[in-house]
Protein backbone atom coordinates (compact mmCIF):
# COMPACT_ATOMS: atom_id res chain seq x y z
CA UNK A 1 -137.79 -39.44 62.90
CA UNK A 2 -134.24 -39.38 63.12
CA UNK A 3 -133.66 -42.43 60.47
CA UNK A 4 -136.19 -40.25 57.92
CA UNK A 5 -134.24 -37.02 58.17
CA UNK A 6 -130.85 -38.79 57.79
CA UNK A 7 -132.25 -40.34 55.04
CA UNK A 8 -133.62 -36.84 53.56
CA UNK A 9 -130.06 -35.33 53.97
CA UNK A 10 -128.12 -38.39 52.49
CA UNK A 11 -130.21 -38.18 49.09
CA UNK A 12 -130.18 -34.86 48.95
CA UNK A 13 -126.40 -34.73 49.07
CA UNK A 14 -126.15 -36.99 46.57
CA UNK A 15 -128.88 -35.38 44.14
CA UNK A 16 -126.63 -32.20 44.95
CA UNK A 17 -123.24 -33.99 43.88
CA UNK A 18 -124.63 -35.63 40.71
CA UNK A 19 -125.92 -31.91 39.77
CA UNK A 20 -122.25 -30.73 40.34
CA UNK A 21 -120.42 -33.53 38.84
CA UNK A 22 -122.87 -32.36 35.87
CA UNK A 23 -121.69 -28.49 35.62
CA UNK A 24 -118.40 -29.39 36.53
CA UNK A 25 -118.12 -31.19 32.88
CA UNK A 26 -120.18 -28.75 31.41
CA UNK A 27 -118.21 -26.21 32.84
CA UNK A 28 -114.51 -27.40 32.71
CA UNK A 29 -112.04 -25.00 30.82
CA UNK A 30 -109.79 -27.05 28.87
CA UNK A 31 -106.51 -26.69 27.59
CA UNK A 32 -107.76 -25.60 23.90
CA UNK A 33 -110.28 -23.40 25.69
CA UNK A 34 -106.94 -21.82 27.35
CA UNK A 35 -105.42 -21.78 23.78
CA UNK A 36 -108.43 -20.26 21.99
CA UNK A 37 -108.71 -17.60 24.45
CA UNK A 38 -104.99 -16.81 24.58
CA UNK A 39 -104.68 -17.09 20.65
CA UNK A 40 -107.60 -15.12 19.05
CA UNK A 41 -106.00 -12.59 21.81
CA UNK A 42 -102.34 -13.30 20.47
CA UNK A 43 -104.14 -13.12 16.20
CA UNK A 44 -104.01 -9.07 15.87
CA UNK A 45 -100.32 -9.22 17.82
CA UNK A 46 -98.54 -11.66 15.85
CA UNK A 47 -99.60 -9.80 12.03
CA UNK A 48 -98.28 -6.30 14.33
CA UNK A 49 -95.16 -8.53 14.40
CA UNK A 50 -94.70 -9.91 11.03
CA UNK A 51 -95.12 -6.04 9.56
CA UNK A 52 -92.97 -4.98 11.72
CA UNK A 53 -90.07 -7.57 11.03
CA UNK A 54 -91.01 -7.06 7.59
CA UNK A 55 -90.22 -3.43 7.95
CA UNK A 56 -86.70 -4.11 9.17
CA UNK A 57 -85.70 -6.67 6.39
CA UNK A 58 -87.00 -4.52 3.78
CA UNK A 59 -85.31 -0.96 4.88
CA UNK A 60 -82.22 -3.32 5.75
CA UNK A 61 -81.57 -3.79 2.03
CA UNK A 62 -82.19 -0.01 1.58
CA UNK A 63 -78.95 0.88 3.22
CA UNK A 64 -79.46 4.79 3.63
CA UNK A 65 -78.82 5.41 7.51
CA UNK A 66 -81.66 7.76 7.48
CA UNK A 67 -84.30 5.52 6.21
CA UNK A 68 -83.11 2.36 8.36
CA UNK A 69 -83.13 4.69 11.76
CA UNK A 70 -86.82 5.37 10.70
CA UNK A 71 -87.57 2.48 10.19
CA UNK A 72 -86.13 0.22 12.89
CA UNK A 73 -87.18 2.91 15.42
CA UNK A 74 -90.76 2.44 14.89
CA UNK A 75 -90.33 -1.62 14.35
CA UNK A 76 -88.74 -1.71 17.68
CA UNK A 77 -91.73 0.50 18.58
CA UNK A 78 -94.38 -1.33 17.31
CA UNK A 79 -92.68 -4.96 18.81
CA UNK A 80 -91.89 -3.19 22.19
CA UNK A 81 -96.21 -2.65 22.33
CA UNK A 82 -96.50 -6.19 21.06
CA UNK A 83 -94.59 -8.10 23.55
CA UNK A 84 -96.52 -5.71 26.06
CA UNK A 85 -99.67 -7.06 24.34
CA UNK A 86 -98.93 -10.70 24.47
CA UNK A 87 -98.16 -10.82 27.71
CA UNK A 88 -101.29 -9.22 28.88
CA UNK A 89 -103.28 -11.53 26.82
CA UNK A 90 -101.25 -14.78 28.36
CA UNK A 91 -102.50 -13.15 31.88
CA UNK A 92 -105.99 -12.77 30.74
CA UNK A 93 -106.03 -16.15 29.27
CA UNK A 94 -105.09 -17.40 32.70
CA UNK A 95 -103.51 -20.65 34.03
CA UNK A 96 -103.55 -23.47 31.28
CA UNK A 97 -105.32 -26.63 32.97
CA UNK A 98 -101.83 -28.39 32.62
CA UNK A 99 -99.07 -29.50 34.90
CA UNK A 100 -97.45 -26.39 36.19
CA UNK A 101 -99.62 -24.72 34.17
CA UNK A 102 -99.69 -21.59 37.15
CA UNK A 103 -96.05 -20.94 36.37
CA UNK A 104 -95.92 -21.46 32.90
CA UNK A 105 -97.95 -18.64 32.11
CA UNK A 106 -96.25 -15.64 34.71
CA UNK A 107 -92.82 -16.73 33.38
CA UNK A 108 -93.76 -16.36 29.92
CA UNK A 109 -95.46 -12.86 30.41
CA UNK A 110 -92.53 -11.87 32.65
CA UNK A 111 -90.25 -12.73 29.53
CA UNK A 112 -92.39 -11.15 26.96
CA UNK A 113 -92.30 -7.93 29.20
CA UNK A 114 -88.70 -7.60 29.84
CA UNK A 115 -88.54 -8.28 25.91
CA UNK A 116 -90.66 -5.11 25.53
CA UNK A 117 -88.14 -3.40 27.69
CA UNK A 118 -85.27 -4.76 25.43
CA UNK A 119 -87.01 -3.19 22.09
CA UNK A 120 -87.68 -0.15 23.71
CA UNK A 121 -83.84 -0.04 24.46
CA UNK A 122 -82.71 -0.74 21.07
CA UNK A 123 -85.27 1.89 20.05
CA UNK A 124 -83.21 4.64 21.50
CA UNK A 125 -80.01 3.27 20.97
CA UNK A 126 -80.85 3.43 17.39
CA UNK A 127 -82.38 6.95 17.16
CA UNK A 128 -79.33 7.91 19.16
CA UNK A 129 -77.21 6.79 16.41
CA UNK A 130 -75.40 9.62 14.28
CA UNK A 131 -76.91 9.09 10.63
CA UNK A 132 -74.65 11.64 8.61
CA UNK A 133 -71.16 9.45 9.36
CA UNK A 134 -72.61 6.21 7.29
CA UNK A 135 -68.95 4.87 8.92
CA UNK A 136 -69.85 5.63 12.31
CA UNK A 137 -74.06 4.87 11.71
CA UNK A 138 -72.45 1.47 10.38
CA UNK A 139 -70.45 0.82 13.97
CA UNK A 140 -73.61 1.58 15.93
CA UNK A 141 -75.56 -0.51 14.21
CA UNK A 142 -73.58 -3.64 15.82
CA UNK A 143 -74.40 -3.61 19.74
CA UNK A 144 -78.27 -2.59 17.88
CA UNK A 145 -78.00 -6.47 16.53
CA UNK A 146 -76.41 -8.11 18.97
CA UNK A 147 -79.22 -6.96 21.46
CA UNK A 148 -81.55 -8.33 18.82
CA UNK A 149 -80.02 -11.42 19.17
CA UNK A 150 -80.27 -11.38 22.98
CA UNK A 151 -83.93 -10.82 22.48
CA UNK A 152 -84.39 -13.81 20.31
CA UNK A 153 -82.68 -16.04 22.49
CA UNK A 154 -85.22 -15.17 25.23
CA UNK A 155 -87.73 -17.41 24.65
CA UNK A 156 -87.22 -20.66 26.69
CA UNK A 157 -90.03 -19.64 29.00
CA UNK A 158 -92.42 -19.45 26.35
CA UNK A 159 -90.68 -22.48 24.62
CA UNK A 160 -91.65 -24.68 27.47
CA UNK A 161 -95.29 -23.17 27.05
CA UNK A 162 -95.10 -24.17 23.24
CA UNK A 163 -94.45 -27.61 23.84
CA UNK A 164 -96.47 -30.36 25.62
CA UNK A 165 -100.29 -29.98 25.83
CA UNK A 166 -100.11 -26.48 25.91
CA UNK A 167 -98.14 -26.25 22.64
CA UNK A 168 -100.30 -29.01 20.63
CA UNK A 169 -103.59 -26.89 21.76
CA UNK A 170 -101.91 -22.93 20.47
CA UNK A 171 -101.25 -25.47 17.20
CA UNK A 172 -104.39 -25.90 16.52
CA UNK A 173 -105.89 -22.27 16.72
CA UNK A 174 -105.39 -20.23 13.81
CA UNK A 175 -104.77 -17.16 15.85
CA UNK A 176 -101.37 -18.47 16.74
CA UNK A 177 -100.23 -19.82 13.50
CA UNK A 178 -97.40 -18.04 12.17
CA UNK A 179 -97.57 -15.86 9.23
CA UNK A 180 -95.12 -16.46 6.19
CA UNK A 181 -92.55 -13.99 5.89
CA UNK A 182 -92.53 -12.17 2.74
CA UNK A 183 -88.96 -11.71 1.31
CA UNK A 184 -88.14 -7.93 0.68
CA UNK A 185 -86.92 -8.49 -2.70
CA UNK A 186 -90.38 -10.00 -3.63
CA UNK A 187 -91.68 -6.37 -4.66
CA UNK A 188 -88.83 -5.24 -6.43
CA UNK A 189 -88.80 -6.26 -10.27
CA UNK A 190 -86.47 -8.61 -11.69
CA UNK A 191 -83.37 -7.77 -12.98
CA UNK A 192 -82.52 -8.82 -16.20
């Protein structure tokens, strides 16, 4: 009796590991799973991002203190809520199936919100900025770019992210390719 019930159990632990060996395939999130998910997330964010940088470059050739204040306050506006945005959809995409792949994704949503932070920062350092002394607008604008700079350089977080298996799978999903910047001068007619 005892042989036939340890015989019972035996195969029906194995029937009940070669059913779960069978999900777990069926069921195993890959790295471009992680990359779709965080991408088609990331699609919506990244065009928020090229408008506004295209907003900047184009009132940047402008040159009236007035209009540039307008208009980098509400880029740095618009990329504060898009670093925000990316960095919830890196948390909601979760851990990459990767190497390290549980720190890769915190430290690039930490970076992405302290660049928020940052933009929001240059946001009111720029509507702070006196606009009827083009001399003195001129001077402000300075420390405004060299935090822009800072920002820019903030990225090795999400560099190591971009590059291994993680960074071949965001390659492949169109919701994280980069869009073209358009030149500012493109509208404007030709001069003669």
């Amino acid at each position: 009796m005892k042989k036939k019930l340890a015989v019972a159990l035996s195969g029906g632990a194995v029937l009940v590991l070669a059913l779960s060996g069978c999900s777990d395939n069926e069921d195993k999130f890959t790295v471009d799973d992680w990359a779709k998910k965080y991408c088609d997330a990331a699609k919506p964010q990244i065009e928020k991002q090229a408008a506004a940088e295209q907003l900047i470059r184009a009132t940047a050739t402008d040159g009236k203190p007035t209009a540039i204040q307008a208009a980098d306050s509400k880029a740095f506006q618009e990329l504060s809520d898009v670093n925000k945005a990316l960095a919830v959809a890196f948390r909601e995409a979760g851990d990459p199936p990767v190497d390290n792949g549980k720190q890769l994704v915190p430290a690039a949503a930490a970076e992405l919100d302290a660049n928020a932070a940052s933009y929001l920062d240059l946001k009111k350092q720029i509507d702070a900025l006196d606009t009827a002394d083009q001399q003195e607008f001129a001077d402000g604008l300075q420390p405004v770019a060299d935090g822009l700079a800072k920002i820019e350089q903030n990225q090795s977080a999400r560099n190591k992210l971009r590059s291994g298996e993680t960074g071949q799978a965001m390659a492949k999903q169109t919701g994280c390719k980069p869009l073209a910047a358009k030149d500012p001068a493109a509208g404007a007619p030709a001069s003669s």
